[in-house]
C-alpha atoms as a PDB file:
ATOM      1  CA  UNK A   1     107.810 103.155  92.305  1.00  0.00           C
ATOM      2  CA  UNK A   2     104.128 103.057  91.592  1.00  0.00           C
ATOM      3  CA  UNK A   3     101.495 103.241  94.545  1.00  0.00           C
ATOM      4  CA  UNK A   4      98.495 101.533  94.910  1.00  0.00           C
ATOM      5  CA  UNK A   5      95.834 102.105  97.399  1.00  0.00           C
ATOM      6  CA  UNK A   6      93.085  99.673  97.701  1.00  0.00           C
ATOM      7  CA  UNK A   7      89.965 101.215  99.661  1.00  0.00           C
ATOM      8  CA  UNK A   8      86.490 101.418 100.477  1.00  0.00           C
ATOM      9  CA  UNK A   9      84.929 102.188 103.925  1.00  0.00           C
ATOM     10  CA  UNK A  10      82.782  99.262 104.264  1.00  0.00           C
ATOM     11  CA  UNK A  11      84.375  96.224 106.112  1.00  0.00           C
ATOM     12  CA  UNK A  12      84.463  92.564 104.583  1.00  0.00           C
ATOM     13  CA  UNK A  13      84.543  93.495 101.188  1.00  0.00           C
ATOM     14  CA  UNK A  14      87.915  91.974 100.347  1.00  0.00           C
ATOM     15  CA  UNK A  15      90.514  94.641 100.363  1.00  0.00           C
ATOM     16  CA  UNK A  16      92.606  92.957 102.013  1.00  0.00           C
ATOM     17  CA  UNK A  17      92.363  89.871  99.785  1.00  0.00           C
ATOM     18  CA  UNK A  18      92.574  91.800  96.629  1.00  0.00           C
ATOM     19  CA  UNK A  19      95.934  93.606  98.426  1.00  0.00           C
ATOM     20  CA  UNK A  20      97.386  90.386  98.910  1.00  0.00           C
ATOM     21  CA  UNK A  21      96.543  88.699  95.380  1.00  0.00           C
ATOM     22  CA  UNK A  22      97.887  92.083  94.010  1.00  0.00           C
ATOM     23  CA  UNK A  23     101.202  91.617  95.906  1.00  0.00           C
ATOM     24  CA  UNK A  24     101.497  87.854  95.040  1.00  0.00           C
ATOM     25  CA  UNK A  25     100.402  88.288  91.452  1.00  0.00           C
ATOM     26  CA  UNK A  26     103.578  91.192  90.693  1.00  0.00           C
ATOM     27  CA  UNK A  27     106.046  89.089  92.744  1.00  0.00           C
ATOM     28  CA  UNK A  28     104.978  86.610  90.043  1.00  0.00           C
ATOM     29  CA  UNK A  29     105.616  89.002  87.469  1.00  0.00           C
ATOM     30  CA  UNK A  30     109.297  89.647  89.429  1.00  0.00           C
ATOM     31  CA  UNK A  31     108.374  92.816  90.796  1.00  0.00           C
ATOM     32  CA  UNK A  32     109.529  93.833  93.743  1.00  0.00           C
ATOM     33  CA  UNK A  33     106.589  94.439  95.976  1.00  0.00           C
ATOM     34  CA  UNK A  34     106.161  96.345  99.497  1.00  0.00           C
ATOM     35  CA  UNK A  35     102.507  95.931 101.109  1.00  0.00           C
ATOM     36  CA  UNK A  36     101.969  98.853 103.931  1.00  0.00           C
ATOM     37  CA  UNK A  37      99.380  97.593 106.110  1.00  0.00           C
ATOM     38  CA  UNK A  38      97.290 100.387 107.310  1.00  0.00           C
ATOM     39  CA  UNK A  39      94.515  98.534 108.565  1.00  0.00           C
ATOM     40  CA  UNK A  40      94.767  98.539 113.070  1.00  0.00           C
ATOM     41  CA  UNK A  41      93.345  94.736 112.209  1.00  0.00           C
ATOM     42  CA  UNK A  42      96.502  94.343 110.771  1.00  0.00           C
ATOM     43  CA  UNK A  43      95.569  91.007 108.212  1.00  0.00           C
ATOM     44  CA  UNK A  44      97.595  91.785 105.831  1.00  0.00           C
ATOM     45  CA  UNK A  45     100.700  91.584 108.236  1.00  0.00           C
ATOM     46  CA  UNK A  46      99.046  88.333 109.625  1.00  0.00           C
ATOM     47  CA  UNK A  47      98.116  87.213 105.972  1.00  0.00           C
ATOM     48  CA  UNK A  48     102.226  87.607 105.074  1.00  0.00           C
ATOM     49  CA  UNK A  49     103.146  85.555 107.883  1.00  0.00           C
ATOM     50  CA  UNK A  50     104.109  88.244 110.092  1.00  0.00           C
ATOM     51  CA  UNK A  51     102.756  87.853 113.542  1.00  0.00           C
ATOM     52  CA  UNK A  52     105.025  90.303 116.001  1.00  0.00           C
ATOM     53  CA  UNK A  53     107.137  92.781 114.258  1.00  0.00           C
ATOM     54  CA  UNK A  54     109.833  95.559 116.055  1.00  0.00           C
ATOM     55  CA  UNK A  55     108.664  98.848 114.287  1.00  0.00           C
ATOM     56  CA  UNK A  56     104.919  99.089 112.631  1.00  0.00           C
ATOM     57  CA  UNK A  57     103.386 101.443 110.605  1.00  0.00           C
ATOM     58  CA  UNK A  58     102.074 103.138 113.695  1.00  0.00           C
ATOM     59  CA  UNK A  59     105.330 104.377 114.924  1.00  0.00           C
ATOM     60  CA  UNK A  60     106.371 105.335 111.166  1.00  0.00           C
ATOM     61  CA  UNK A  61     103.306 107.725 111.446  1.00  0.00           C
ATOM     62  CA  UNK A  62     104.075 109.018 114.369  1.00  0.00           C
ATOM     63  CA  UNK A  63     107.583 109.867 113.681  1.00  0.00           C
ATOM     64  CA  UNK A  64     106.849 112.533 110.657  1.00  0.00           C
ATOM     65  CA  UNK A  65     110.107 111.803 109.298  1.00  0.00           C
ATOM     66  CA  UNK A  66     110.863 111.190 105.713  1.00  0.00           C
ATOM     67  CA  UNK A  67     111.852 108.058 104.645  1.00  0.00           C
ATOM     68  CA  UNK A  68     110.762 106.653 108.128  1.00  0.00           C
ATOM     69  CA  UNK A  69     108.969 103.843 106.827  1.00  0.00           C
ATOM     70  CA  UNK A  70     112.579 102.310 105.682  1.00  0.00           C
ATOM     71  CA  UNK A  71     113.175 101.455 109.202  1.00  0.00           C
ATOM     72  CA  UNK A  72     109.739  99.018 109.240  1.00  0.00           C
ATOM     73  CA  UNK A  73     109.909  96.779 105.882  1.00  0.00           C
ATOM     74  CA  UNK A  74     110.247  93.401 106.646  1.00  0.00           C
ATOM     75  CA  UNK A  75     109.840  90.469 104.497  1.00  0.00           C
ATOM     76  CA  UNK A  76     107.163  88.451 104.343  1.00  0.00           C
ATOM     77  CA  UNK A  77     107.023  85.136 106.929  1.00  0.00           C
ATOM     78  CA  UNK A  78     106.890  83.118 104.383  1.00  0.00           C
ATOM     79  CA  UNK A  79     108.203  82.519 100.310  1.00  0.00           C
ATOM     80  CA  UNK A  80     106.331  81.324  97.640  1.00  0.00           C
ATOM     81  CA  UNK A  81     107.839  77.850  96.172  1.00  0.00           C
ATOM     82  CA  UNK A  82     107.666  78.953  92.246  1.00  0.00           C
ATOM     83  CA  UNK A  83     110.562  81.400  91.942  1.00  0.00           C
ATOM     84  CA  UNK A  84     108.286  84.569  92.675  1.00  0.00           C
ATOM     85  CA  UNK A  85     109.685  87.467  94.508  1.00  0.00           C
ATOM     86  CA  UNK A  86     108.917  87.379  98.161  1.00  0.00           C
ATOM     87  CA  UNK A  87     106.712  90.187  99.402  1.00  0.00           C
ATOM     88  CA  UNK A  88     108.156  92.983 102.124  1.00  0.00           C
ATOM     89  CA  UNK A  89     105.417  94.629 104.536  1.00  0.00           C
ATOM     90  CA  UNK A  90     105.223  97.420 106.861  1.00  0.00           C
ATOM     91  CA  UNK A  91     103.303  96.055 109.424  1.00  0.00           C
ATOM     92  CA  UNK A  92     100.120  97.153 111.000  1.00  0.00           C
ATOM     93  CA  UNK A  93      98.814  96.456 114.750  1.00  0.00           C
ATOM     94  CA  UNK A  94      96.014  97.831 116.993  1.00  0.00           C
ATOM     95  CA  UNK A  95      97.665 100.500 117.998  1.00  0.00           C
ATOM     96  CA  UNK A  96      97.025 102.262 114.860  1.00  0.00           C
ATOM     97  CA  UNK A  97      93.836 102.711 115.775  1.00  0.00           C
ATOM     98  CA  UNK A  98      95.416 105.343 118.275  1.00  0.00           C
ATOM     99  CA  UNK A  99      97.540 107.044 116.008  1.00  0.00           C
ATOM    100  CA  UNK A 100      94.578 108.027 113.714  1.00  0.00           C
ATOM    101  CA  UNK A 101      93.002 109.705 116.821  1.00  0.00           C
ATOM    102  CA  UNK A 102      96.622 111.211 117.404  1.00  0.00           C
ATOM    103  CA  UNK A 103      97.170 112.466 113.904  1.00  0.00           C
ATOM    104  CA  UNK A 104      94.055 114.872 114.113  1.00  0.00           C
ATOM    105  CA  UNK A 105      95.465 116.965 116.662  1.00  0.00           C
ATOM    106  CA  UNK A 106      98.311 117.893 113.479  1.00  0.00           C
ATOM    107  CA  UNK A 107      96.738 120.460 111.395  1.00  0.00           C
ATOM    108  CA  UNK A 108      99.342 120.883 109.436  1.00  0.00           C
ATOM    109  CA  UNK A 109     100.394 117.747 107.640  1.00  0.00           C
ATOM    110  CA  UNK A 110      98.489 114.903 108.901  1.00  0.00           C
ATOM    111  CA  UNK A 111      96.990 114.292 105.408  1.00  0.00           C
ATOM    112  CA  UNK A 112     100.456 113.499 103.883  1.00  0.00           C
ATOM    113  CA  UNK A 113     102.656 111.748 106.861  1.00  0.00           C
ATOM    114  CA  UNK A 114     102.312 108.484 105.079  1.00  0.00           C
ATOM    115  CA  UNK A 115     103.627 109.727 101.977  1.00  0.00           C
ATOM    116  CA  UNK A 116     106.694 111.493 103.974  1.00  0.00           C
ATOM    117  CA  UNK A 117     107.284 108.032 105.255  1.00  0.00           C
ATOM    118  CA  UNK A 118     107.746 106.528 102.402  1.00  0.00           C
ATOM    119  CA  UNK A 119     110.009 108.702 100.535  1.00  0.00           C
ATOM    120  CA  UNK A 120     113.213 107.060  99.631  1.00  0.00           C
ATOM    121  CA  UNK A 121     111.914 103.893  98.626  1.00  0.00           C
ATOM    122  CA  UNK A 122     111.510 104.590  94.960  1.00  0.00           C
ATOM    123  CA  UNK A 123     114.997 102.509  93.983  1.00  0.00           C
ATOM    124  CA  UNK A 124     113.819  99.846  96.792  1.00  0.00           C
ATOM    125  CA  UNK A 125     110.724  98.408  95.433  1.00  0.00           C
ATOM    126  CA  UNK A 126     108.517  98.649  92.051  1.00  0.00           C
ATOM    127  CA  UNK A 127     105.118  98.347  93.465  1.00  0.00           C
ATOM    128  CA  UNK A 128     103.873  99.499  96.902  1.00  0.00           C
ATOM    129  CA  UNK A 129     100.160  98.011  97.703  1.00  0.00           C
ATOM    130  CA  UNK A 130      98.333  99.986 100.435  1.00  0.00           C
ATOM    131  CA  UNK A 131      95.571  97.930 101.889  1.00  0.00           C
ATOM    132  CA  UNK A 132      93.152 100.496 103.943  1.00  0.00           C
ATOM    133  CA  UNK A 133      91.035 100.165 106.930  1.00  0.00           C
ATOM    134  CA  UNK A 134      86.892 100.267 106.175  1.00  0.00           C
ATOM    135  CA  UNK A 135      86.930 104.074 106.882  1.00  0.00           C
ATOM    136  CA  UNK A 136      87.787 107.463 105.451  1.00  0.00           C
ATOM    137  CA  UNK A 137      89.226 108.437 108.292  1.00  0.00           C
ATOM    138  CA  UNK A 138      92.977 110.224 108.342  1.00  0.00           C
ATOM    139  CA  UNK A 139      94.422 106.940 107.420  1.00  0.00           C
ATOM    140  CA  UNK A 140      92.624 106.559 104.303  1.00  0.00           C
ATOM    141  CA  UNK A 141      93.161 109.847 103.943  1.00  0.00           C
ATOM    142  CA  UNK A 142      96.996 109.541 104.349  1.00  0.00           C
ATOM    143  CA  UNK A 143      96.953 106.321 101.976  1.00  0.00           C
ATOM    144  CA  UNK A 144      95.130 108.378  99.067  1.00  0.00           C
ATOM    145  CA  UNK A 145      97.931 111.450  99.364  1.00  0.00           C
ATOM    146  CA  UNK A 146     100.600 108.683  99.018  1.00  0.00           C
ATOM    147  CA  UNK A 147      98.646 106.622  96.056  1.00  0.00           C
ATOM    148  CA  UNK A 148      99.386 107.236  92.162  1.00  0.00           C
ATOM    149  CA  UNK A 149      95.829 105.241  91.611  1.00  0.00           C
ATOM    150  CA  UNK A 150      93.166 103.871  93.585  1.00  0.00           C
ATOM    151  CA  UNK A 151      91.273 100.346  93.837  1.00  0.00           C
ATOM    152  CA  UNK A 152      88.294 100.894  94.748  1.00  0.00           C
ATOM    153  CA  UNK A 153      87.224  97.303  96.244  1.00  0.00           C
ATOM    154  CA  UNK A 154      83.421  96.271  96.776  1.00  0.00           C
ATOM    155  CA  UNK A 155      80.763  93.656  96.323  1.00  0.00           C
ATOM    156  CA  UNK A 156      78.004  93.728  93.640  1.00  0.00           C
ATOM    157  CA  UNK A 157      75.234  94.172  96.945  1.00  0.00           C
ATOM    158  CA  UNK A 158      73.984  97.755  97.499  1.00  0.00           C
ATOM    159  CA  UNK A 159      75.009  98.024 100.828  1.00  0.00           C
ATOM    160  CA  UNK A 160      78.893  97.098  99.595  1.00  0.00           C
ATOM    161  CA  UNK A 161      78.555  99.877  96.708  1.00  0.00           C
ATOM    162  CA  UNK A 162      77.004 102.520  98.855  1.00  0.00           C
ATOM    163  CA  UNK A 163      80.259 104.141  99.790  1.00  0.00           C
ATOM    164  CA  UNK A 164      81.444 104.061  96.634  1.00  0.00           C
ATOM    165  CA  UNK A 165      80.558 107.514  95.309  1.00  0.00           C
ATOM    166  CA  UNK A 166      81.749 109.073  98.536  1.00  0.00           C
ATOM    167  CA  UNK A 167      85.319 107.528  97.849  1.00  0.00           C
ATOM    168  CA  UNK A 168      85.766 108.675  94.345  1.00  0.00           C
ATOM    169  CA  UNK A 169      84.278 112.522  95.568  1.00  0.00           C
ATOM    170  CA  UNK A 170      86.936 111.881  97.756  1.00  0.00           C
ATOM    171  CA  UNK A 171      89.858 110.987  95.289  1.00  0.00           C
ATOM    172  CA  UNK A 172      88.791 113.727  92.549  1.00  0.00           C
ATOM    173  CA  UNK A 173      89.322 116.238  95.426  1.00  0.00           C
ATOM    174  CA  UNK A 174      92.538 114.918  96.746  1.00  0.00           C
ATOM    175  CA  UNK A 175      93.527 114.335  92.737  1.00  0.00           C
ATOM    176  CA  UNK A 176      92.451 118.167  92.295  1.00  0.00           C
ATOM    177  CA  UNK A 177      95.152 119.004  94.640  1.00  0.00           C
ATOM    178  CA  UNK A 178      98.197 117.010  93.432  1.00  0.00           C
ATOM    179  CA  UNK A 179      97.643 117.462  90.370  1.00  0.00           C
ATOM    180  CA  UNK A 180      95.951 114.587  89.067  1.00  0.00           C
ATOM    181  CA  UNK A 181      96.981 111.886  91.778  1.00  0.00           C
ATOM    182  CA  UNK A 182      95.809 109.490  92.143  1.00  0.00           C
ATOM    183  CA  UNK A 183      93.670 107.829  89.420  1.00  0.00           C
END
């Protein structure tokens, strides 16, 4: 199972666009895909058709159990007419925004609860797409401890690209410290 984060702190720059045509574009290719939506706007989920769900990602992070995040994937609303593999998600809602605040209080392990969650997936799905929220804030932070590699999304304007350097100090550190993830 490979992990892809797709980040930047700015808003509007089309993560969660370039999340979504990531995840359509492997279930093209057959892969199986799961998108974790770990944005509290939650437009990925919405984007996939998903518009209430039981379990979201915000109770997976809250739980600090491995191989919690089983217990949220649901498949997308919707399936695509030309054989491709349907999309699963983990859904987001605006209650994340509360668990962020939440996770600080953990000193120990708040950087990593996302990639406790998702152990035990690796037989489940071949490509797991991470679509961020326009921050570097604990989840971002959680989504880059989980990630093998990184997409770093912006626009060619300088205030889209201004945040750019900040992320990549940000991956070589957390790379530096799991040795060499992500890229």
């Amino acid at each position: 199972m490979s992990v892809t984060a797709v980040v930047n702190q700015k808003g509007g720059v089309g993560k969660t666009t370039v999340a979504l045509g990531l995840a359509s574009a492997l279930g093209a290719a057959r892969r199986s895909v799961l998108v974790v939506d770990l944005d509290p706007q939650a437009n990925a989920t919405t984007g996939l058709g998903i518009f209430e769900a039981e379990r979201t990602i915000d109770t997976v992070l809250t739980e600090d159990r491995a191989g919690s995040a089983a217990d949220a994937v649901v498949p997308a609303g919707w399936a695509p007419d030309d054989g491709s593999v349907v999309p699963s998600v983990i859904p987001s809602s605006p209650a994340l925004a509360q668990v962020e605040h939440q996770l600080v209080s953990d000193v120990i392990g708040a950087q990593d609860r996302l990639a406790t969650a998702l152990e035990g997936l690796s037989g489940e799905f071949d490509e797991v797409i991470i679509d961020c929220p326009p921050s570097l804030g604990l989840l971002t932070v959680n989504a880059l401890f989980a990630a093998d590699r990184v997409v770093v999304v912006t626009e060619p304007a300088a205030w889209s690209s201004d945040g750019v350097a900040q992320i990549v100090r940000n991956v070589d550190r957390i790379a530096q410290r799991r040795g060499g993830r992500p890229e």
